[in-house]
C-alpha atoms as a PDB file:
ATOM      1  CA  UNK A   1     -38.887  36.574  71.595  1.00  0.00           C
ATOM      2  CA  UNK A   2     -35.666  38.070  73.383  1.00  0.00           C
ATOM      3  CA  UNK A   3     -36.034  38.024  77.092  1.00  0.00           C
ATOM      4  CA  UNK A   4     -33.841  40.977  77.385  1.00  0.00           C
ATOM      5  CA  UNK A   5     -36.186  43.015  75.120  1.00  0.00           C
ATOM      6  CA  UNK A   6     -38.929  42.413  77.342  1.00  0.00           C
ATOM      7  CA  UNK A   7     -42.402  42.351  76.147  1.00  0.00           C
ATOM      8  CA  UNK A   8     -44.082  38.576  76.798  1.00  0.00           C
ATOM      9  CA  UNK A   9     -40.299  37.115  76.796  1.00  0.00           C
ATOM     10  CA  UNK A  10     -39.810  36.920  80.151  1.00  0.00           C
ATOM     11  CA  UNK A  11     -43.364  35.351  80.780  1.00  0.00           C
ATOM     12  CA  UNK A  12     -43.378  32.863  77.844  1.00  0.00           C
ATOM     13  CA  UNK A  13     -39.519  31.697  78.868  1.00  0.00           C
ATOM     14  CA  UNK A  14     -40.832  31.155  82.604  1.00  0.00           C
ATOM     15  CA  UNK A  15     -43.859  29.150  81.506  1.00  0.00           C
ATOM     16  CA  UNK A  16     -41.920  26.883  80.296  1.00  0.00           C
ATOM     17  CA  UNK A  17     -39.197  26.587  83.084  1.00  0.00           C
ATOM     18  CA  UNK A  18     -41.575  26.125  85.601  1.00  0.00           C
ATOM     19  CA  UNK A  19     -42.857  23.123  83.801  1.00  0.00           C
ATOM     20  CA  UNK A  20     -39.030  21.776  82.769  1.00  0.00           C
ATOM     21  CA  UNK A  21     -37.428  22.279  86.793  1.00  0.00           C
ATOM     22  CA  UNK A  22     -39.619  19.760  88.529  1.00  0.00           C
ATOM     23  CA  UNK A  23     -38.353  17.267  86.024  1.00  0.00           C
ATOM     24  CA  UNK A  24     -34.921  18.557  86.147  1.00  0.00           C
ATOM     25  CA  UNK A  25     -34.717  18.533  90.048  1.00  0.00           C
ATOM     26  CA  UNK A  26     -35.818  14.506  89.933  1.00  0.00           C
ATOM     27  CA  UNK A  27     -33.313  13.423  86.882  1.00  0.00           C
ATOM     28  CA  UNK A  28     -30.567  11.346  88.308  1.00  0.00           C
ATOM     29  CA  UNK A  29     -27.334  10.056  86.027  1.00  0.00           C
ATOM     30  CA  UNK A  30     -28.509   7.114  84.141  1.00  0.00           C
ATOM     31  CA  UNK A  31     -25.927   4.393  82.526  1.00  0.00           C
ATOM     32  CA  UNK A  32     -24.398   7.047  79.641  1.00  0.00           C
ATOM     33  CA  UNK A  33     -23.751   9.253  82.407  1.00  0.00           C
ATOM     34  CA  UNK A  34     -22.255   6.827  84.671  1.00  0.00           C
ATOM     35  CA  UNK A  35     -20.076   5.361  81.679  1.00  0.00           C
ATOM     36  CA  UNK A  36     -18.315   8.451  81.028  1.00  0.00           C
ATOM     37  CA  UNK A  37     -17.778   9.306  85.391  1.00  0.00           C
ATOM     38  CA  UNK A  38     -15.769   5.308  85.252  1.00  0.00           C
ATOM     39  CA  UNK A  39     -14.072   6.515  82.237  1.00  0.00           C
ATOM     40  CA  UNK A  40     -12.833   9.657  83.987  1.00  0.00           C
ATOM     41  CA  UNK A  41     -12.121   7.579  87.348  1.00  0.00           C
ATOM     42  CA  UNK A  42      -9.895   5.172  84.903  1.00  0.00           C
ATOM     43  CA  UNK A  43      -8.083   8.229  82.951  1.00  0.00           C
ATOM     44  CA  UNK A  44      -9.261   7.646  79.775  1.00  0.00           C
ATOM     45  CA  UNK A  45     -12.137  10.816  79.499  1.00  0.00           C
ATOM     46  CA  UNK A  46     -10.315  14.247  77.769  1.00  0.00           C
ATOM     47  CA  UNK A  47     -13.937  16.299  77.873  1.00  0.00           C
ATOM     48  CA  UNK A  48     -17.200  16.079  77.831  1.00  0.00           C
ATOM     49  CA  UNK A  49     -18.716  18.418  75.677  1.00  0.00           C
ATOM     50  CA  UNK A  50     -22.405  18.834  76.173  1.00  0.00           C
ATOM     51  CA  UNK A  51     -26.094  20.561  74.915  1.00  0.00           C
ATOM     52  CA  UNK A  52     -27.904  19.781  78.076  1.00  0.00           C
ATOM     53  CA  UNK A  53     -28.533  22.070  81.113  1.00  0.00           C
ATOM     54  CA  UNK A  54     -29.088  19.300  83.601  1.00  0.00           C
ATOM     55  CA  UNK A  55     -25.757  18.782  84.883  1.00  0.00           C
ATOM     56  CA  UNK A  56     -26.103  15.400  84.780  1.00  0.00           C
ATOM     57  CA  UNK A  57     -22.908  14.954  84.015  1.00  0.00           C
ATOM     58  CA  UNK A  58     -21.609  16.611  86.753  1.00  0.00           C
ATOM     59  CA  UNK A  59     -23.735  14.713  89.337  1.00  0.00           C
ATOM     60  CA  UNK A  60     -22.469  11.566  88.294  1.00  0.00           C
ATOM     61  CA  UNK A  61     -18.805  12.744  89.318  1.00  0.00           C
ATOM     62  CA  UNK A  62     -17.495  13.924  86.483  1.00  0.00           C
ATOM     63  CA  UNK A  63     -15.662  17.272  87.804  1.00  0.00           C
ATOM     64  CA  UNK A  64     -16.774  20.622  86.247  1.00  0.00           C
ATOM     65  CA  UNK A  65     -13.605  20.882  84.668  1.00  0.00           C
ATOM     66  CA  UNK A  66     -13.835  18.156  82.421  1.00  0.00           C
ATOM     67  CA  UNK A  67     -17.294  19.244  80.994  1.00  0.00           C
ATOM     68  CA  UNK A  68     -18.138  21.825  78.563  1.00  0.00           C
ATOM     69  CA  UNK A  69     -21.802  23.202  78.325  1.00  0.00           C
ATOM     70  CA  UNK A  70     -21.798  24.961  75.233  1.00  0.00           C
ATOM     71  CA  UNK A  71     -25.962  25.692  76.543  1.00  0.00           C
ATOM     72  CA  UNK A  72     -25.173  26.834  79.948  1.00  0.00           C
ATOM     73  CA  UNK A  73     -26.481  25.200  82.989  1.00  0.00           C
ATOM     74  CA  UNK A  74     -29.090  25.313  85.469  1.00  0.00           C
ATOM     75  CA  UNK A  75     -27.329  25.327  88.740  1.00  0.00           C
ATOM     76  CA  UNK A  76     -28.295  29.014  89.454  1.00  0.00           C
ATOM     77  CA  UNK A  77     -30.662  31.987  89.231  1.00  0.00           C
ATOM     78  CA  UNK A  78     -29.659  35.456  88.444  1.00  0.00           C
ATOM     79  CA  UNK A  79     -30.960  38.620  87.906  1.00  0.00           C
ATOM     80  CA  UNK A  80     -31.220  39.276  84.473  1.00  0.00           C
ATOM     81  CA  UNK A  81     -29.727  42.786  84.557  1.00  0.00           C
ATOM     82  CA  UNK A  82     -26.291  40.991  85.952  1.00  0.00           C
ATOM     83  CA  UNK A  83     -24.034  41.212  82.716  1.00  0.00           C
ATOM     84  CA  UNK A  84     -22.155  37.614  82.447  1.00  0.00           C
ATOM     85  CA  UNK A  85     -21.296  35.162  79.456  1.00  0.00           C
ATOM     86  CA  UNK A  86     -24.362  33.600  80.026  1.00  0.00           C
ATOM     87  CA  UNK A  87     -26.546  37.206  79.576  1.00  0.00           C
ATOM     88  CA  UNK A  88     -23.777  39.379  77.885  1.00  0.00           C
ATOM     89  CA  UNK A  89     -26.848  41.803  76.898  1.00  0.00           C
ATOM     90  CA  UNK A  90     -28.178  42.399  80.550  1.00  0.00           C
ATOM     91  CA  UNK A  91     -32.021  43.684  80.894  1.00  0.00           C
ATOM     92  CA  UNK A  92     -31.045  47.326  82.243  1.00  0.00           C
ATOM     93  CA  UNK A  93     -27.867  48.694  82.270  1.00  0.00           C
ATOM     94  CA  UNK A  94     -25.950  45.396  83.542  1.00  0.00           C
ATOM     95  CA  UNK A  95     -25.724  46.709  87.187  1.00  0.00           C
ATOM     96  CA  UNK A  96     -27.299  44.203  89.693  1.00  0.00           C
ATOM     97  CA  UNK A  97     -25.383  41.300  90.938  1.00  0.00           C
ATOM     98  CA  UNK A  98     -28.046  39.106  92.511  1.00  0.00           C
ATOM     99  CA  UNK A  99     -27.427  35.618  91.978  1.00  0.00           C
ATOM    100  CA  UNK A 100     -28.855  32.463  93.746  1.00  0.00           C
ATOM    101  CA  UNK A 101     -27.327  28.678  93.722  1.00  0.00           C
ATOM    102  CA  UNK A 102     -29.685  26.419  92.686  1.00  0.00           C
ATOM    103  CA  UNK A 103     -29.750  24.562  96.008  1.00  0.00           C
ATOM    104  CA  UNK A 104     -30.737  28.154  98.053  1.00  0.00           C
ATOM    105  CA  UNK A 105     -33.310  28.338  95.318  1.00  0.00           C
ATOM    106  CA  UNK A 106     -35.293  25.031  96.223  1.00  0.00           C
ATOM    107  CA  UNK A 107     -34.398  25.423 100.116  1.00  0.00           C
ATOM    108  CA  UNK A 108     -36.216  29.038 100.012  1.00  0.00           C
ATOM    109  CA  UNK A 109     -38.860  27.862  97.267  1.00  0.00           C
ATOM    110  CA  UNK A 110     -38.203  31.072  96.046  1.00  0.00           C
ATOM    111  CA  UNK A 111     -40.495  31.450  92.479  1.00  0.00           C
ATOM    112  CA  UNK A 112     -42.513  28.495  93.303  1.00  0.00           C
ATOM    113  CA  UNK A 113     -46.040  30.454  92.819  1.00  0.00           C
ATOM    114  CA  UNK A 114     -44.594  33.518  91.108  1.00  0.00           C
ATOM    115  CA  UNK A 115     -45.453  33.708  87.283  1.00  0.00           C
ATOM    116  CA  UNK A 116     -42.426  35.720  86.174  1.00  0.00           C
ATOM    117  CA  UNK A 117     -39.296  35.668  89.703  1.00  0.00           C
ATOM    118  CA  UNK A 118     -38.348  39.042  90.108  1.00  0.00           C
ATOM    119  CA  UNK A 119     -35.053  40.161  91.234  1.00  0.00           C
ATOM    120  CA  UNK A 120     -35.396  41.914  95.223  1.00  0.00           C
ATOM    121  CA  UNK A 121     -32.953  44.499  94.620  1.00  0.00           C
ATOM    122  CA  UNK A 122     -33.526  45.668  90.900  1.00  0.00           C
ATOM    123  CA  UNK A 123     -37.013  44.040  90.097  1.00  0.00           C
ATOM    124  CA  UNK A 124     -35.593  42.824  86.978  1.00  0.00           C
ATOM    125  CA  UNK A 125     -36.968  39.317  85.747  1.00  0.00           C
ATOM    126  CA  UNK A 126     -34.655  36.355  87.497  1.00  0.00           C
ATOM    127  CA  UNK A 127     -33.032  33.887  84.755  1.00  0.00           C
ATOM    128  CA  UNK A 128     -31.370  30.582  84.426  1.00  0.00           C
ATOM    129  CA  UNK A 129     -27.829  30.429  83.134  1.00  0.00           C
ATOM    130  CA  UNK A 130     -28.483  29.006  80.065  1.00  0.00           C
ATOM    131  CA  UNK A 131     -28.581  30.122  76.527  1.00  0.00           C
ATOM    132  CA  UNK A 132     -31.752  31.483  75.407  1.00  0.00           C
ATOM    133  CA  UNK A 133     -33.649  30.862  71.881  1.00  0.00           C
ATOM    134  CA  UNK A 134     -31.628  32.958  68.818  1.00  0.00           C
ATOM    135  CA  UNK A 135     -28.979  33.595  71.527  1.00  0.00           C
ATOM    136  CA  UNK A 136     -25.039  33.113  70.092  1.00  0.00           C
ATOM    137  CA  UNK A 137     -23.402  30.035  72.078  1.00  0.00           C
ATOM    138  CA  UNK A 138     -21.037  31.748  74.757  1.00  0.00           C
ATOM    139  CA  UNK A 139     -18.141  33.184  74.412  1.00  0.00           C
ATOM    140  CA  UNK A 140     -15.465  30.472  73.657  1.00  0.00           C
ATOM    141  CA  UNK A 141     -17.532  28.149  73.889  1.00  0.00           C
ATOM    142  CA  UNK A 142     -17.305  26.771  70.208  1.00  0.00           C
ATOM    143  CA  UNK A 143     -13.567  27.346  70.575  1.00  0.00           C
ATOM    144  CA  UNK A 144     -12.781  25.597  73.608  1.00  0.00           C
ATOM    145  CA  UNK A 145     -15.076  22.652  72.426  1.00  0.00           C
ATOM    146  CA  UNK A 146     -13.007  22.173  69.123  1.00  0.00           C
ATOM    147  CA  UNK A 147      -9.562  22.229  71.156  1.00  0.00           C
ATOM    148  CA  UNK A 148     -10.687  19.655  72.659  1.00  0.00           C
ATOM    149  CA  UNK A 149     -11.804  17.570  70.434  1.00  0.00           C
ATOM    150  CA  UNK A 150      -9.035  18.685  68.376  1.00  0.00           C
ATOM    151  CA  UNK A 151      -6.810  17.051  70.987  1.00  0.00           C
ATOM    152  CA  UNK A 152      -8.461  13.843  71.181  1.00  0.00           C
ATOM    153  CA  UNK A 153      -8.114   9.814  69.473  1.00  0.00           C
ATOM    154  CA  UNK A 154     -11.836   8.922  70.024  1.00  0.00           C
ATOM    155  CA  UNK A 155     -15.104  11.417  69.687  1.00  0.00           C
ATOM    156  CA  UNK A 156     -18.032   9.952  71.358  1.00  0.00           C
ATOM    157  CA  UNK A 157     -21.316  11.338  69.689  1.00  0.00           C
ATOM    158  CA  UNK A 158     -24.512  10.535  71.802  1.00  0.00           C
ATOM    159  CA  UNK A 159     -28.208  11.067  71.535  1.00  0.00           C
ATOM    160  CA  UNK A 160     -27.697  14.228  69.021  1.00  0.00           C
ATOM    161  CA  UNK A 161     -29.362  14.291  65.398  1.00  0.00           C
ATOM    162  CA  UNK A 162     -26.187  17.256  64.837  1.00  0.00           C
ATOM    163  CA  UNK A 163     -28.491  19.459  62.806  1.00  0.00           C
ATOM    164  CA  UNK A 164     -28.123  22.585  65.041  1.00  0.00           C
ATOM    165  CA  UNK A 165     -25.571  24.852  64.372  1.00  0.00           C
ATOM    166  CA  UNK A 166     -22.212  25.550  65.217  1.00  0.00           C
ATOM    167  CA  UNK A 167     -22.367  22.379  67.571  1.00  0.00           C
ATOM    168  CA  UNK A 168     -22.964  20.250  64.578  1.00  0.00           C
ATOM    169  CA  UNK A 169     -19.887  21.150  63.332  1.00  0.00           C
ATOM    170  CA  UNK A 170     -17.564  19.731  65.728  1.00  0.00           C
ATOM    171  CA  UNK A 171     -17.263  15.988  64.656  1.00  0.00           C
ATOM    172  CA  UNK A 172     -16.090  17.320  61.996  1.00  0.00           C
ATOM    173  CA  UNK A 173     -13.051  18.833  63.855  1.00  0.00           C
ATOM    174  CA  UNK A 174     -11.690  15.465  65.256  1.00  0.00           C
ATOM    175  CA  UNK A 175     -12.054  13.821  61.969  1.00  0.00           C
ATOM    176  CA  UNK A 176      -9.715  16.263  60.288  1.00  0.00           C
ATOM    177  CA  UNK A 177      -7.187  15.363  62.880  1.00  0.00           C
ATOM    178  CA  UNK A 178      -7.406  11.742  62.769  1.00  0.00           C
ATOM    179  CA  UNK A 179      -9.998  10.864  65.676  1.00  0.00           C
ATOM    180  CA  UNK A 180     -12.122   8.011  65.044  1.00  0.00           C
ATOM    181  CA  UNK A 181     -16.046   8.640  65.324  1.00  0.00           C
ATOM    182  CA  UNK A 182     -18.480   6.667  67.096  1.00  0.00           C
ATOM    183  CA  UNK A 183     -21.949   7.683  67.131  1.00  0.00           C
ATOM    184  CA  UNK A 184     -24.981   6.316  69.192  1.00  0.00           C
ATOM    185  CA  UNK A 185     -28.167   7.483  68.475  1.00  0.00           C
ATOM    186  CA  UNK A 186     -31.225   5.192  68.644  1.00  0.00           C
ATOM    187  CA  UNK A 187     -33.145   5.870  65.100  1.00  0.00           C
ATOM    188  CA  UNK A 188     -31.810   9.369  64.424  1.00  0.00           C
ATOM    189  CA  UNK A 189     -29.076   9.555  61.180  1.00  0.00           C
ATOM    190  CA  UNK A 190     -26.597  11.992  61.485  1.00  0.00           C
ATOM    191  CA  UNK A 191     -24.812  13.376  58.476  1.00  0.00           C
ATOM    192  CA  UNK A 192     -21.669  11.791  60.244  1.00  0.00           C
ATOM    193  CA  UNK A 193     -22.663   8.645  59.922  1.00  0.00           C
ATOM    194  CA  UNK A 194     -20.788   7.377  56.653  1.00  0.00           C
ATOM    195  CA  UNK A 195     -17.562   8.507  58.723  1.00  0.00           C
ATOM    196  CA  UNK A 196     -17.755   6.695  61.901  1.00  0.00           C
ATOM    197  CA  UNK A 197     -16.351   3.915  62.846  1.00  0.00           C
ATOM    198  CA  UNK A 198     -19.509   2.677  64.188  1.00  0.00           C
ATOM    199  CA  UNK A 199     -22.756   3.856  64.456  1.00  0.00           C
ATOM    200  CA  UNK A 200     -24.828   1.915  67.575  1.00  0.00           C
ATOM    201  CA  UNK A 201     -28.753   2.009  66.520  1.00  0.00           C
ATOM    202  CA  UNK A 202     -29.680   1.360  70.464  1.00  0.00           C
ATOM    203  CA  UNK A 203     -30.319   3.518  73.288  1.00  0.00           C
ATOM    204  CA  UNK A 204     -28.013   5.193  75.148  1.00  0.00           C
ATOM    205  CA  UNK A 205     -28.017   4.374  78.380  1.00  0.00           C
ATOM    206  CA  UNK A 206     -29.105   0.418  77.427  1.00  0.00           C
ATOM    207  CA  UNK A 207     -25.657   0.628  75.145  1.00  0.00           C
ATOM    208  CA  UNK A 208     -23.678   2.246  77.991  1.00  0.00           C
ATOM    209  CA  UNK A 209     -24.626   0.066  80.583  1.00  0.00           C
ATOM    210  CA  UNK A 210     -23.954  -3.025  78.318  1.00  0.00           C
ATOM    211  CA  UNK A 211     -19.940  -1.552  77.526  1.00  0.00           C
ATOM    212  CA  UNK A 212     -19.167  -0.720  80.925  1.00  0.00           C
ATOM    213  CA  UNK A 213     -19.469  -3.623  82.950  1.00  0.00           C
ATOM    214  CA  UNK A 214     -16.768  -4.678  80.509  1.00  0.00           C
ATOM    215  CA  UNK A 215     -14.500  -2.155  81.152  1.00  0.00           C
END
């Protein structure tokens, strides 16, 4: 369901966040992560373009303008009547412009027994700044991620079975320019395979860890 339609959206999308956060907040970058932070520290990474909303990427010191989250982010909460790419159909009329980092969110524990976070100055329903379910991909999102890969030698696909669309689109992009394809995904066939270079069968972060203390 919508969140901005209301109805049980807002509850339904918060029952699920408030199981998801606690595991966010205790991720830390794992060897994948950590790969692709030595490759930027060596000058070899052009983007990162990525599905997940942990910013793990970013943690492991990768700046933010290197990375591309085509599925938004959870490093803030908004109101959901503030009109932004990430909620370009706001709740109301789009005029609140309450918005919390994530790190003022777990110093004030600020929905930590609320069912559905309200916003204090509009009493709109509080959201992440991600992309919700049936939601279009931001805007330019799609674009800038095939400039980039449009603009690169090597495309790096990892832990993705590419079935979801647009995003599973975009090898396709640096293969019609010339970029060789590498894809690791442990047990999970892409429809890319047949065109990579090499396709690693292992875990990520086992594979990762294994290339980079060769590099």
């Amino acid at each position: 369901q919508n969140f901005n339609k209301g109805g049980d959206g807002p509850r339904l999308y918060w029952q699920v966040k408030h199981n998801m956060i606690p595991k966010i907040n205790a991720a830390s970058p794992n060897s994948a992560h950590l790969f692709f932070a030595k490759l930027h520290e060596m000058g070899k990474l052009h983007k990162i373009i990525t599905q997940n909303i942990d910013s793990l990427h970013l943690l492991s010191g990768v700046p933010i303008e290197k990375i591309i989250e085509i599925h938004g982010h959870c490093r803030s909460l908004i109101c959901s009547d503030v009109k932004c790419v990430l909620n370009p159909v706001p709740f109301k009329e789009g005029n609140c412009d309450f918005k919390l980092t994530w790190e003022e969110c777990k110093e004030k524990n600020f929905f930590a027994d609320v069912e559905v976070p309200s916003c204090p100055k509009c009493s709109s329903p509080l959201t992440q700044e991600t992309v919700k379910f049936g939601q279009p991909l931001p805007e330019g999102a799609f674009s800038s991620s095939s400039q980039a890969i449009s603009e690169a030698d090597l495309v790096v696909v990892v832990g993705t079975s590419l079935v979801v669309a647009p995003a599973n689109s975009l090898p396709g992009v640096g293969l019609q320019v010339g970029a060789k394809l590498v894809i690791v995904n442990k047990g999970v066939a892409t429809r890319y395979d047949e065109y990579a270079v090499g396709v690693i069968d292992e875990p990520a972060g086992e594979f990762f860890k294994n290339v980079g203390e060769c590099l």
